[in-house]
N, C-alpha and C. Protein backbone atom coordinates (compact mmCIF):
# COMPACT_ATOMS: atom_id res chain seq x y z
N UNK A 1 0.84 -1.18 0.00
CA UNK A 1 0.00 0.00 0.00
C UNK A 1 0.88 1.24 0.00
N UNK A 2 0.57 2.30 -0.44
CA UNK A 2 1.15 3.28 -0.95
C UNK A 2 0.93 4.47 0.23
N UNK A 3 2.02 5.67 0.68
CA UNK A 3 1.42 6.12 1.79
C UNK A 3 0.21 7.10 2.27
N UNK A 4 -0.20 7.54 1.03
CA UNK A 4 -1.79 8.34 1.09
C UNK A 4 -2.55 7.29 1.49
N UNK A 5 -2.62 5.82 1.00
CA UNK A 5 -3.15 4.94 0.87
C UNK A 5 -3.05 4.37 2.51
N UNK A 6 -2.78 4.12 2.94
CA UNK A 6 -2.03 3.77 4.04
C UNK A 6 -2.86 4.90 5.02
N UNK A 7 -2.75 6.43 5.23
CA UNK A 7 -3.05 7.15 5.90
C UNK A 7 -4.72 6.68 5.59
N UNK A 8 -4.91 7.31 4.47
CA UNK A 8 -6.38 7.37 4.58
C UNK A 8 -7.35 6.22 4.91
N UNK A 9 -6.47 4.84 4.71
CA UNK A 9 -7.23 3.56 5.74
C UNK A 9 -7.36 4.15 6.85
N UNK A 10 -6.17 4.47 7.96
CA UNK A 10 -5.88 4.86 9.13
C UNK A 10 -7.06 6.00 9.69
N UNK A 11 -7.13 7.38 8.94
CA UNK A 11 -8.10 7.22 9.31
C UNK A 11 -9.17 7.35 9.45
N UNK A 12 -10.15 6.63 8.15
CA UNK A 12 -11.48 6.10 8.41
C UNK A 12 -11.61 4.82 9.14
N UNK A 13 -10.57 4.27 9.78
CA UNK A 13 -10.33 3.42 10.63
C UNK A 13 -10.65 3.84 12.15
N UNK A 14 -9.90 4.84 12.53
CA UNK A 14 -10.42 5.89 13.45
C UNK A 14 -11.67 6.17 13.45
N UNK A 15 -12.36 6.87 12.38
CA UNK A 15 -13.38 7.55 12.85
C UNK A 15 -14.53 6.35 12.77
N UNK A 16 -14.35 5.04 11.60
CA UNK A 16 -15.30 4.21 11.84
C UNK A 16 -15.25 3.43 13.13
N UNK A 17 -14.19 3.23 13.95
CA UNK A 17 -14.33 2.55 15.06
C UNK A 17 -14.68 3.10 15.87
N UNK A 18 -14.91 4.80 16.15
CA UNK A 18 -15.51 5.60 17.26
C UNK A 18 -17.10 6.24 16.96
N UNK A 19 -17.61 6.02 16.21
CA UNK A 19 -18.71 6.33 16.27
C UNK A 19 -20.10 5.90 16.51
N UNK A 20 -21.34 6.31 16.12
CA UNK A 20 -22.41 5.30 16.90
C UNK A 20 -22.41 4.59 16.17
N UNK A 21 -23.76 3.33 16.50
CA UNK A 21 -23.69 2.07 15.86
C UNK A 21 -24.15 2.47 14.27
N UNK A 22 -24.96 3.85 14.24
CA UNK A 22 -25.30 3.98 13.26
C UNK A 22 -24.60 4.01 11.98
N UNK A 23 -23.69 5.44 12.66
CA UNK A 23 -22.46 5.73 11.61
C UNK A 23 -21.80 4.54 11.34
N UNK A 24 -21.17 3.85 12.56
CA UNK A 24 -20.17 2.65 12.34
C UNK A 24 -20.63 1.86 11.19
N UNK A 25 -22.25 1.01 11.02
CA UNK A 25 -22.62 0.51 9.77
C UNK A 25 -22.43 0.95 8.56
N UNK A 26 -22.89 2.72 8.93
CA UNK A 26 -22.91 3.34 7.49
C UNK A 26 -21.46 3.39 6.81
N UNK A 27 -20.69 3.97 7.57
CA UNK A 27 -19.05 4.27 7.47
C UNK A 27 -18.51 2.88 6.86
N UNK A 28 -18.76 1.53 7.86
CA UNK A 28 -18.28 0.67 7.24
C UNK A 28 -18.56 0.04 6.10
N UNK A 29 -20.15 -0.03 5.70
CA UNK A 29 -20.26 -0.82 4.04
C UNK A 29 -20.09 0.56 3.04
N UNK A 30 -19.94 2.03 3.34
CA UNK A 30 -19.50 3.09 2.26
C UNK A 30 -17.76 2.57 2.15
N UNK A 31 -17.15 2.43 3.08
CA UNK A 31 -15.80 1.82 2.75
C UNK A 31 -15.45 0.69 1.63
N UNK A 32 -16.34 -0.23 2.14
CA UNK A 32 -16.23 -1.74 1.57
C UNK A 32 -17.00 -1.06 -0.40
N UNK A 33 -17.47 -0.52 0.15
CA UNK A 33 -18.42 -0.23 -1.60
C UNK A 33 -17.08 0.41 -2.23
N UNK A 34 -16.17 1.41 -1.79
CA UNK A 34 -15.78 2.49 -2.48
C UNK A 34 -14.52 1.28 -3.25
N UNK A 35 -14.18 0.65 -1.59
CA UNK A 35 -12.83 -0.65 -1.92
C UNK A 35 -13.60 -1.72 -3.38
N UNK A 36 -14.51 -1.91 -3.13
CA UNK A 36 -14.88 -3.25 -4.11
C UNK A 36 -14.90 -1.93 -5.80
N UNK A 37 -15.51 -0.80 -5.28
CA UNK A 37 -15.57 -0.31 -6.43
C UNK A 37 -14.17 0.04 -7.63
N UNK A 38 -13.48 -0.17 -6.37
CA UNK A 38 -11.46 -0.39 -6.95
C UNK A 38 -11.15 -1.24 -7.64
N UNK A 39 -11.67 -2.39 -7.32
CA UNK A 39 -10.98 -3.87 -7.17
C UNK A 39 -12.04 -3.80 -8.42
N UNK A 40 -13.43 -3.42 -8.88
CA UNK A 40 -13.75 -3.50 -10.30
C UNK A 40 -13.05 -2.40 -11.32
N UNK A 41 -12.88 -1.36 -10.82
CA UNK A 41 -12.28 -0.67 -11.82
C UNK A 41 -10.19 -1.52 -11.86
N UNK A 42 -9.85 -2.03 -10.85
CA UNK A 42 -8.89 -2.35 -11.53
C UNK A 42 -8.81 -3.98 -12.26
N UNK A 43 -9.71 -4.47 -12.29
CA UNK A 43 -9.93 -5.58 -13.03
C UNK A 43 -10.73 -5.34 -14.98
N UNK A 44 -11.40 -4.21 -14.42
CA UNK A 44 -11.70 -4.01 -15.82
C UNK A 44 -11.20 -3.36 -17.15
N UNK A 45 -11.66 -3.10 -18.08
CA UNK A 45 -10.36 -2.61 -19.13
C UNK A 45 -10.64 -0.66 -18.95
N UNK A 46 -9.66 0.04 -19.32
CA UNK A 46 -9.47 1.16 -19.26
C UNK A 46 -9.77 2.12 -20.25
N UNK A 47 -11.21 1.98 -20.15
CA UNK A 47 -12.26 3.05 -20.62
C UNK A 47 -12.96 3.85 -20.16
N UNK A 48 -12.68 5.25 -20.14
CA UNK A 48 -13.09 6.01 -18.77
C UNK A 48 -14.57 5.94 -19.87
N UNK A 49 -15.42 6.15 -20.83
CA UNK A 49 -16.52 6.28 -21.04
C UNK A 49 -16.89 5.37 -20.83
N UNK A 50 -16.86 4.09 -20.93
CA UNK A 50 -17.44 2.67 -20.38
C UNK A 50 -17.67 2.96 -19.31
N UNK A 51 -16.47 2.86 -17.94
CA UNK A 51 -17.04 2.74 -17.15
C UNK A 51 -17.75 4.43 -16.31
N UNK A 52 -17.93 5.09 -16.99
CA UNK A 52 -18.66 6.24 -16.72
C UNK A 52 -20.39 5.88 -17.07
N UNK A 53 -20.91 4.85 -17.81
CA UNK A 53 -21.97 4.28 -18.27
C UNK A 53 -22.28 3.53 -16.98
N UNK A 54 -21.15 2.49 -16.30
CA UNK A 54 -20.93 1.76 -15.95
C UNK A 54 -21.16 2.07 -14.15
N UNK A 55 -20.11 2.85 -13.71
CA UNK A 55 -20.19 3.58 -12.40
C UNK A 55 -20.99 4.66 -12.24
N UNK A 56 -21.17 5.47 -13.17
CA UNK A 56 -21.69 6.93 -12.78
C UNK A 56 -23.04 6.99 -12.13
N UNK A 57 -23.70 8.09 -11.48
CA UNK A 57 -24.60 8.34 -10.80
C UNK A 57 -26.02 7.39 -11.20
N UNK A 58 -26.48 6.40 -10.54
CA UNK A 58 -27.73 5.99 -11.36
C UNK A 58 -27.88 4.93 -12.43
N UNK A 59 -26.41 4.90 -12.63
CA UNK A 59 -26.02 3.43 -13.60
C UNK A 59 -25.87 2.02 -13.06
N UNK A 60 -25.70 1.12 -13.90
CA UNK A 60 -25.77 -0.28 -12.87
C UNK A 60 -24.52 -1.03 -12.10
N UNK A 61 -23.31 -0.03 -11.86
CA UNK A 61 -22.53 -0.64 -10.62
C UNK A 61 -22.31 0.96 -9.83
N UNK A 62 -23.29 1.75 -9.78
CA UNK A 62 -23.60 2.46 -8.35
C UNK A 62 -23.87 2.08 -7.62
N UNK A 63 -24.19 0.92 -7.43
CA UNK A 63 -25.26 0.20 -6.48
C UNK A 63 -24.23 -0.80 -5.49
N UNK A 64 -24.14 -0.76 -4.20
CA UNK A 64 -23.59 -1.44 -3.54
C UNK A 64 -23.38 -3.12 -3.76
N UNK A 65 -24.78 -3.25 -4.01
CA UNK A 65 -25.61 -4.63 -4.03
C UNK A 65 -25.15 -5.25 -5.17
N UNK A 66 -25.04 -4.20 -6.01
CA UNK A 66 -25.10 -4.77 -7.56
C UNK A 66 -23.07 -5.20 -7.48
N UNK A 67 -22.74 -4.51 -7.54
CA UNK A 67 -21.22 -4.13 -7.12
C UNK A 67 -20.77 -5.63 -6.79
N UNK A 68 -21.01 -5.90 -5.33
CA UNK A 68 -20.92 -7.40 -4.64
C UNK A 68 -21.24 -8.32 -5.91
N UNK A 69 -22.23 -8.43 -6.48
CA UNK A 69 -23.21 -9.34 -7.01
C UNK A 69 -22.13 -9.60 -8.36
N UNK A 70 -21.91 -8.48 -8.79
CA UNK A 70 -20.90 -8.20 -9.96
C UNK A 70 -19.52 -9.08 -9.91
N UNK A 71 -18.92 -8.64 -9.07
CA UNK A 71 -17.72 -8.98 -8.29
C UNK A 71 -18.00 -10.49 -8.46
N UNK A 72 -18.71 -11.02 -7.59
CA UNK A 72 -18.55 -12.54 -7.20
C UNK A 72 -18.61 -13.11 -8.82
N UNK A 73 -19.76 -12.78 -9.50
CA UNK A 73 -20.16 -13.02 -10.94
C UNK A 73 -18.58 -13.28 -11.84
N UNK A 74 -18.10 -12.56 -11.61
CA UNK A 74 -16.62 -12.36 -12.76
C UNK A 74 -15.45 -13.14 -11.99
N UNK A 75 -15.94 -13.46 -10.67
CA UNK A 75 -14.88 -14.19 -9.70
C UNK A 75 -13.82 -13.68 -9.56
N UNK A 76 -14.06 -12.40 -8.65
CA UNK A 76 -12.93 -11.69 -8.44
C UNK A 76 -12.71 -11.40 -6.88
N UNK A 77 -14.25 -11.86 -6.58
CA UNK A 77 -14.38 -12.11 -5.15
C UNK A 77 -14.98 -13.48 -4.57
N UNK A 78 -14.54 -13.87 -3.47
CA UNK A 78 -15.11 -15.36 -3.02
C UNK A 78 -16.08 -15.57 -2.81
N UNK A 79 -16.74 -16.99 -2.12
CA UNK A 79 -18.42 -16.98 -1.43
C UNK A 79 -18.34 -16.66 -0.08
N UNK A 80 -17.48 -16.28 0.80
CA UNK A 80 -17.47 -16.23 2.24
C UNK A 80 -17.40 -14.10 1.80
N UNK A 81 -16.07 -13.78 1.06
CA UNK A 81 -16.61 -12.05 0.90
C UNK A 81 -18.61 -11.68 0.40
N UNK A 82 -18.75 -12.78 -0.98
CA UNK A 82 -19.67 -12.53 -1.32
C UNK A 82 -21.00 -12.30 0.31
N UNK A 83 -20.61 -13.55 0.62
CA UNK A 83 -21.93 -13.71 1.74
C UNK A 83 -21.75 -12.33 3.09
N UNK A 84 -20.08 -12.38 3.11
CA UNK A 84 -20.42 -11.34 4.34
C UNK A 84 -20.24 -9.97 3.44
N UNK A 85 -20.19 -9.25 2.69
CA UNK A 85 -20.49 -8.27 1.93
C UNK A 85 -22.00 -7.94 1.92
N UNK A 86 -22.57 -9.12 1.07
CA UNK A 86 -24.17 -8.98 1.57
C UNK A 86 -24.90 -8.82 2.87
N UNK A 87 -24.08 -9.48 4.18
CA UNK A 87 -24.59 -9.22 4.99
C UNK A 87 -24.39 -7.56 5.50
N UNK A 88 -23.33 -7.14 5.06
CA UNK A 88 -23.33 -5.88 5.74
C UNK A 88 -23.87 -4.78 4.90
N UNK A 89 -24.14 -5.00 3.68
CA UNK A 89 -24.96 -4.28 2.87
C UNK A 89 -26.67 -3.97 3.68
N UNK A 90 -27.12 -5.42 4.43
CA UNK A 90 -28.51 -5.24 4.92
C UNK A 90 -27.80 -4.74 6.34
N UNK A 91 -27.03 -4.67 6.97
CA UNK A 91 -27.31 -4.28 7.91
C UNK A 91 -27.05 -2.40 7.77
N UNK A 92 -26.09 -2.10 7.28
CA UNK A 92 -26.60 -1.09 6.60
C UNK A 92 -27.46 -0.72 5.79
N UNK A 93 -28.27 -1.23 5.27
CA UNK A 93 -29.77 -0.88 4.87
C UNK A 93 -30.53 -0.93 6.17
N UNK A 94 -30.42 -1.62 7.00
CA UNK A 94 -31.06 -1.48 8.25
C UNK A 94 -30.76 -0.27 9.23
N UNK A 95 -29.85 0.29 9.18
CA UNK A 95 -29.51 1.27 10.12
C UNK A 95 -29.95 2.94 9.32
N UNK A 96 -30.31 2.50 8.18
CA UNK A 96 -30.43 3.50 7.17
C UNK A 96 -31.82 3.58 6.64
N UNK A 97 -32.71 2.65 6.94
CA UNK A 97 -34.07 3.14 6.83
C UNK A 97 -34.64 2.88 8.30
N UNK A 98 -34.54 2.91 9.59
CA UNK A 98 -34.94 2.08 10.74
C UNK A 98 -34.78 3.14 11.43
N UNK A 99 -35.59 3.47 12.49
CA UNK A 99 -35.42 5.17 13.08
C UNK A 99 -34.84 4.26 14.46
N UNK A 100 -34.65 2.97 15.09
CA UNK A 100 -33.89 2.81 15.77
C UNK A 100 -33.41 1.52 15.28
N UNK A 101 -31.94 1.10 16.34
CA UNK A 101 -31.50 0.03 15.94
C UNK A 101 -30.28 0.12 16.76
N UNK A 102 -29.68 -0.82 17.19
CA UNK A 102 -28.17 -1.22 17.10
C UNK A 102 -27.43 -2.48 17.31
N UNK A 103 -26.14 -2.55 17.38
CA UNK A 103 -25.59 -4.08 17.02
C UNK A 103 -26.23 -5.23 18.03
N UNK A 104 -26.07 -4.89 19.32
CA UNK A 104 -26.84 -6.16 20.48
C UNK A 104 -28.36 -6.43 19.92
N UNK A 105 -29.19 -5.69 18.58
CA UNK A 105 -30.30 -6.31 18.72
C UNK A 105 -31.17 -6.82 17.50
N UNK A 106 -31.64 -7.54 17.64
CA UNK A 106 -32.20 -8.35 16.36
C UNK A 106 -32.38 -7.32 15.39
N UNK A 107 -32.57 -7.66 14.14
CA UNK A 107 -32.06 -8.66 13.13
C UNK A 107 -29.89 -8.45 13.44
N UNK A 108 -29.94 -7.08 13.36
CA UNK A 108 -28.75 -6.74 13.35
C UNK A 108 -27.53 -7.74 13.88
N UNK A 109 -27.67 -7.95 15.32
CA UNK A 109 -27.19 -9.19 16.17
C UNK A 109 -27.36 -10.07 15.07
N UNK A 110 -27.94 -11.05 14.61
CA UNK A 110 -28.29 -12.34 13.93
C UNK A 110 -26.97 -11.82 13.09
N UNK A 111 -27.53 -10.80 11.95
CA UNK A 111 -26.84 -11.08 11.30
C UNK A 111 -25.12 -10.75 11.58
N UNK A 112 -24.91 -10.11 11.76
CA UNK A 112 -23.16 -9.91 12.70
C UNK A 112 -22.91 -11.25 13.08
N UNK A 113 -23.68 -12.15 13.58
CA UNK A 113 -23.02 -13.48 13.97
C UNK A 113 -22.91 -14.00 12.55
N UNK A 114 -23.49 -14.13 11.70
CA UNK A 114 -23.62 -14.87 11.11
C UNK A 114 -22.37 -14.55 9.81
N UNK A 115 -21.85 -13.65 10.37
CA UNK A 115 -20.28 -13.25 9.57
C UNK A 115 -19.21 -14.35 9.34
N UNK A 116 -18.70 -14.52 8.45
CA UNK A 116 -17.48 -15.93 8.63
C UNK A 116 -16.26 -15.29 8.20
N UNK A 117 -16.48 -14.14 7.55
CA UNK A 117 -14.82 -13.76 7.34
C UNK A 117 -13.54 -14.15 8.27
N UNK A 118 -13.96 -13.62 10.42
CA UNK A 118 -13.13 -13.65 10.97
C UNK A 118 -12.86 -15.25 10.84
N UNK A 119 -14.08 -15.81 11.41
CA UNK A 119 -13.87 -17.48 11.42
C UNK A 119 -12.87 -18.29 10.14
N UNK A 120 -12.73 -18.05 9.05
CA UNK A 120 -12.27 -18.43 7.83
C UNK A 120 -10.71 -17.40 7.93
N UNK A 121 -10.09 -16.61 8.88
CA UNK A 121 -8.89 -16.56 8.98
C UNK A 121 -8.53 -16.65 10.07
N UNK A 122 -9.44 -17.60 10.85
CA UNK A 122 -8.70 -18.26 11.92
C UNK A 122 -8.75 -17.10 13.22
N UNK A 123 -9.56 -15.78 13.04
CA UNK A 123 -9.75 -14.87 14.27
C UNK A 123 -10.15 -15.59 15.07
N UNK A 124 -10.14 -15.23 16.23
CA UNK A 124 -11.07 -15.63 17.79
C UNK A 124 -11.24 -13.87 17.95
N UNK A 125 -12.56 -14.17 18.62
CA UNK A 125 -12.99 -12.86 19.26
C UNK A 125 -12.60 -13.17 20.64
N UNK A 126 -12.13 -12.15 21.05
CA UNK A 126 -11.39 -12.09 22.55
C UNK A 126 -13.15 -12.18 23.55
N UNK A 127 -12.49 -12.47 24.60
CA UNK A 127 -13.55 -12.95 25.51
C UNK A 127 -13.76 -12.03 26.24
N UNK A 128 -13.20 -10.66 27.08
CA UNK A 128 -13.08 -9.65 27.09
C UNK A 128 -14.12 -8.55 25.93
N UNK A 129 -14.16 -8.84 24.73
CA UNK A 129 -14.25 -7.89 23.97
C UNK A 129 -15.61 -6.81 24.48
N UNK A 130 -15.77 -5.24 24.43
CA UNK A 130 -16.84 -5.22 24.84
C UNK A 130 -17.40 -4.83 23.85
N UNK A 131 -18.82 -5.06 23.78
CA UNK A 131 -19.78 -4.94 22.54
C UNK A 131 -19.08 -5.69 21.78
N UNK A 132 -19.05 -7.30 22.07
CA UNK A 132 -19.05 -8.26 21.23
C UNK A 132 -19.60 -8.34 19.88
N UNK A 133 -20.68 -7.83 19.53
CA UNK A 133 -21.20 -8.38 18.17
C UNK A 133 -21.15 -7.07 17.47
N UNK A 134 -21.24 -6.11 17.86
CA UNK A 134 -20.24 -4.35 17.08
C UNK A 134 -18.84 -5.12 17.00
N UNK A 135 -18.35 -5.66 17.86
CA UNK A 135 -16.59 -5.87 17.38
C UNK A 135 -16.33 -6.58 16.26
N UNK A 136 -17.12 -7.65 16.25
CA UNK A 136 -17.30 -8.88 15.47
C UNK A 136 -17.27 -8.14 14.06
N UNK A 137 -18.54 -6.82 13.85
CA UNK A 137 -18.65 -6.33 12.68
C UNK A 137 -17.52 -5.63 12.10
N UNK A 138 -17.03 -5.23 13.15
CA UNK A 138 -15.68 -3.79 12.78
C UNK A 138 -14.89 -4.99 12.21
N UNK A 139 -14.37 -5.78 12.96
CA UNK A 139 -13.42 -6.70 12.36
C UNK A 139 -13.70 -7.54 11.26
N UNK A 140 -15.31 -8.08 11.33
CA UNK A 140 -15.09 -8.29 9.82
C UNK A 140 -14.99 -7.30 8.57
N UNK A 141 -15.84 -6.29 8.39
CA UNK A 141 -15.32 -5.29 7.97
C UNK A 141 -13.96 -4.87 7.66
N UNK A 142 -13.05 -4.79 8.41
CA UNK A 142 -11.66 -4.45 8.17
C UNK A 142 -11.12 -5.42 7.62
N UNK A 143 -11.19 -6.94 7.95
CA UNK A 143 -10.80 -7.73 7.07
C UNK A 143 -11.21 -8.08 5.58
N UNK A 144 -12.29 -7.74 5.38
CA UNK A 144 -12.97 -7.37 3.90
C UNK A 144 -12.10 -6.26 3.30
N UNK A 145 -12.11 -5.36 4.04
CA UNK A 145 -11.37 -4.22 3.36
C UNK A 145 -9.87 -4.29 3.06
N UNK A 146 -9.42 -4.87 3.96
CA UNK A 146 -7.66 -5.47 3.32
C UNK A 146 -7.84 -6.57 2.07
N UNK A 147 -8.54 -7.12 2.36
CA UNK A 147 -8.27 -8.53 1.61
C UNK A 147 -9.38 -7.95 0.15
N UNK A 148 -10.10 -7.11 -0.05
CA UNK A 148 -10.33 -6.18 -1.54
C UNK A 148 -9.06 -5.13 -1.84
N UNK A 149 -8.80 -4.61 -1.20
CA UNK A 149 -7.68 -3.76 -1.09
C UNK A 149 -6.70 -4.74 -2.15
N UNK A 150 -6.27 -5.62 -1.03
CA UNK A 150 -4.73 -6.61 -1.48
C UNK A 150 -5.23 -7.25 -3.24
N UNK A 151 -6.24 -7.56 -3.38
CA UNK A 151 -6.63 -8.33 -4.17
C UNK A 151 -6.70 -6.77 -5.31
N UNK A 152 -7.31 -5.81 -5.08
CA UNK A 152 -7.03 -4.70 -6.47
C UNK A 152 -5.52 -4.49 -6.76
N UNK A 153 -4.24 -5.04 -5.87
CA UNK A 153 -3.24 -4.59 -6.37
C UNK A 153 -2.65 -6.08 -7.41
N UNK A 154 -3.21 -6.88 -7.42
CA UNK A 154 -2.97 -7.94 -7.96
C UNK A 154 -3.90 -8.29 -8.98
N UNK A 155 -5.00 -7.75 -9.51
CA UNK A 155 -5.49 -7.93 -10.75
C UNK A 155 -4.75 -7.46 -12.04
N UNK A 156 -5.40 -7.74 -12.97
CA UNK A 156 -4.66 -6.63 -14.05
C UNK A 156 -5.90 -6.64 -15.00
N UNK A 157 -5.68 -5.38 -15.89
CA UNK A 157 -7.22 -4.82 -16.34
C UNK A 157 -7.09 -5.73 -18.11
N UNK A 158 -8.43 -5.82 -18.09
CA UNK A 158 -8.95 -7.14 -19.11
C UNK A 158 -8.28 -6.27 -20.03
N UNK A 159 -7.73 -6.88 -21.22
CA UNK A 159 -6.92 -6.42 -22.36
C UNK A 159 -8.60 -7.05 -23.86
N UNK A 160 -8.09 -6.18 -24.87
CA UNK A 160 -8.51 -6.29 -26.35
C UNK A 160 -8.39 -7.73 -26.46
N UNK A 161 -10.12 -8.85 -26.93
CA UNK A 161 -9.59 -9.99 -27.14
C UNK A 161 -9.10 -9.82 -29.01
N UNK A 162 -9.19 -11.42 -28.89
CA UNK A 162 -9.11 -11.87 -29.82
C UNK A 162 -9.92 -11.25 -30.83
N UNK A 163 -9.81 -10.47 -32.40
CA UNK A 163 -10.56 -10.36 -33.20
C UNK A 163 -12.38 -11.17 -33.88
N UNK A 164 -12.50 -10.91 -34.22
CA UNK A 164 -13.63 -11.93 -34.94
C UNK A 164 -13.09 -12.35 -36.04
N UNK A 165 -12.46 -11.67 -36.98
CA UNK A 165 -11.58 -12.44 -38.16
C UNK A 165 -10.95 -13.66 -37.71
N UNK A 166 -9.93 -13.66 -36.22
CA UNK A 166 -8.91 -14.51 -35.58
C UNK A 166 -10.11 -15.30 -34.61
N UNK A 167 -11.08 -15.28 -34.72
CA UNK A 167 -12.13 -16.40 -34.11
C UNK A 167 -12.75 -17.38 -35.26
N UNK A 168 -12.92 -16.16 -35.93
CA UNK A 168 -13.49 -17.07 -37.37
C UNK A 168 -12.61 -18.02 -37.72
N UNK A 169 -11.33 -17.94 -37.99
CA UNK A 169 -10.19 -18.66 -38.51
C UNK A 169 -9.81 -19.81 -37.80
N UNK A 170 -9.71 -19.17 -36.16
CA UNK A 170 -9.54 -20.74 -35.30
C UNK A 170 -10.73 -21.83 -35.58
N UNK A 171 -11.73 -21.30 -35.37
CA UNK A 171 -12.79 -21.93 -35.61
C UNK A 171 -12.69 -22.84 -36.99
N UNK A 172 -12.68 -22.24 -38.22
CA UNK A 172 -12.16 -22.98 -39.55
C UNK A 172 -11.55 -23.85 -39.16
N UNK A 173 -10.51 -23.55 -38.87
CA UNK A 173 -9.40 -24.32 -38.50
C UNK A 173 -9.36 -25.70 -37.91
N UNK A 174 -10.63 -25.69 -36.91
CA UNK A 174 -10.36 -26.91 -35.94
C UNK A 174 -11.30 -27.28 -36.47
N UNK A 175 -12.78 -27.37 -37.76
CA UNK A 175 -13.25 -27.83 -38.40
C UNK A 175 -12.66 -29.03 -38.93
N UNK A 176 -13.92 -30.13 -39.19
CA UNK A 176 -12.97 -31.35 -40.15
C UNK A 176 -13.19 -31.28 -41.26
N UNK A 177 -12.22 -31.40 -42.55
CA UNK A 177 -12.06 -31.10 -43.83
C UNK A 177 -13.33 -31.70 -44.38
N UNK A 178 -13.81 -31.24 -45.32
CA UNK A 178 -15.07 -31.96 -45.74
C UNK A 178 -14.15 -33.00 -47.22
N UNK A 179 -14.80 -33.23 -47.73
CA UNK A 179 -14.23 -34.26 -49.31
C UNK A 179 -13.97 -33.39 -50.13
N UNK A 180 -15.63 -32.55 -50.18
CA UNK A 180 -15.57 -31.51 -50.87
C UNK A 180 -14.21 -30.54 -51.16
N UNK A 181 -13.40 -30.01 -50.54
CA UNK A 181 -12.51 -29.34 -50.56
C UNK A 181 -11.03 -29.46 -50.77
């Protein structure tokens, strides 16, 4: 990671770990959206009008949901990101249309447990921790966000295929000769 890069994790790291449960949801899946929205622009090919069709206000990878859905689709992300991505997408939809709410209480709770990121790298949640199932989220969260992060510096953006002339031809090609010819 690069050191703007580096700072500016640091800190929306800060301010997402100190705020209410509200912000903390909101803060954390606007992170995870902006990161996944990386990890598609650096996988895809380098057309700022494409993906201006593509990303821009109202188009079909503005969308958090769609984004995730996208991602997993092209396999650029796993089924354990896919599943806990989605989960924090609803729980931020929950904190964002719901005039109350927070992590200790249903649905919210349910779903925070039902996170596997930490479990699938071998975290333990400390026994100590307080506000167990807010911690649970921050940390999966942050581990989503490194592991999209790490993964946009290791793609590389889809290149010009093959022609249709040079499809047509392979194709000929692996045809079986008729008599005729």
């Amino acid at each position: 990671m690069n050191t703007a890069l580096e700072e500016e994790y640091g800190r929306w790291l800060d301010e997402f770990q100190d705020e209410t449960d509200r912000a903390c949801a909101v803060l954390g899946a606007a992170f995870l959206d902006h990161a996944l929205g990386e990890l598609l622009h650096a996988f895809l090919r380098e057309d700022e009008r494409v993906r201006e069709r593509l990303f821009g206000r109202n188009r079909p990878l503005a969308n958090f949901g769609t984004r995730v859905d996208v991602a997993f689709a092209l396999g650029i992300i796993g089924t354990t990101e896919h599943h806990d991505l989605d989960l924090v997408r609803k729980i931020r939809n929950h904190f964002a249309h719901e005039l109350t709410g927070a992590f200790n209480v249903s649905p919210v709770a349910d779903w925070c447990r039902e996170l596997h990121g930490p479990e699938e790298l071998g975290f333990r949640m400390p026994h100590d921790a307080v506000e167990p199932v807010r911690f649970r989220f921050i940390t999966a969260v942050v581990l989503i966000a490194v592991t999209l992060r790490g993964r946009a510096t290791t793609l590389a953006h889809r290149q010009e295929p093959e022609s249709m002339r040079d499809v047509e031809a392979r194709v000929r090609a692996s045809l079986p000769s008729t008599p005729d010819e």
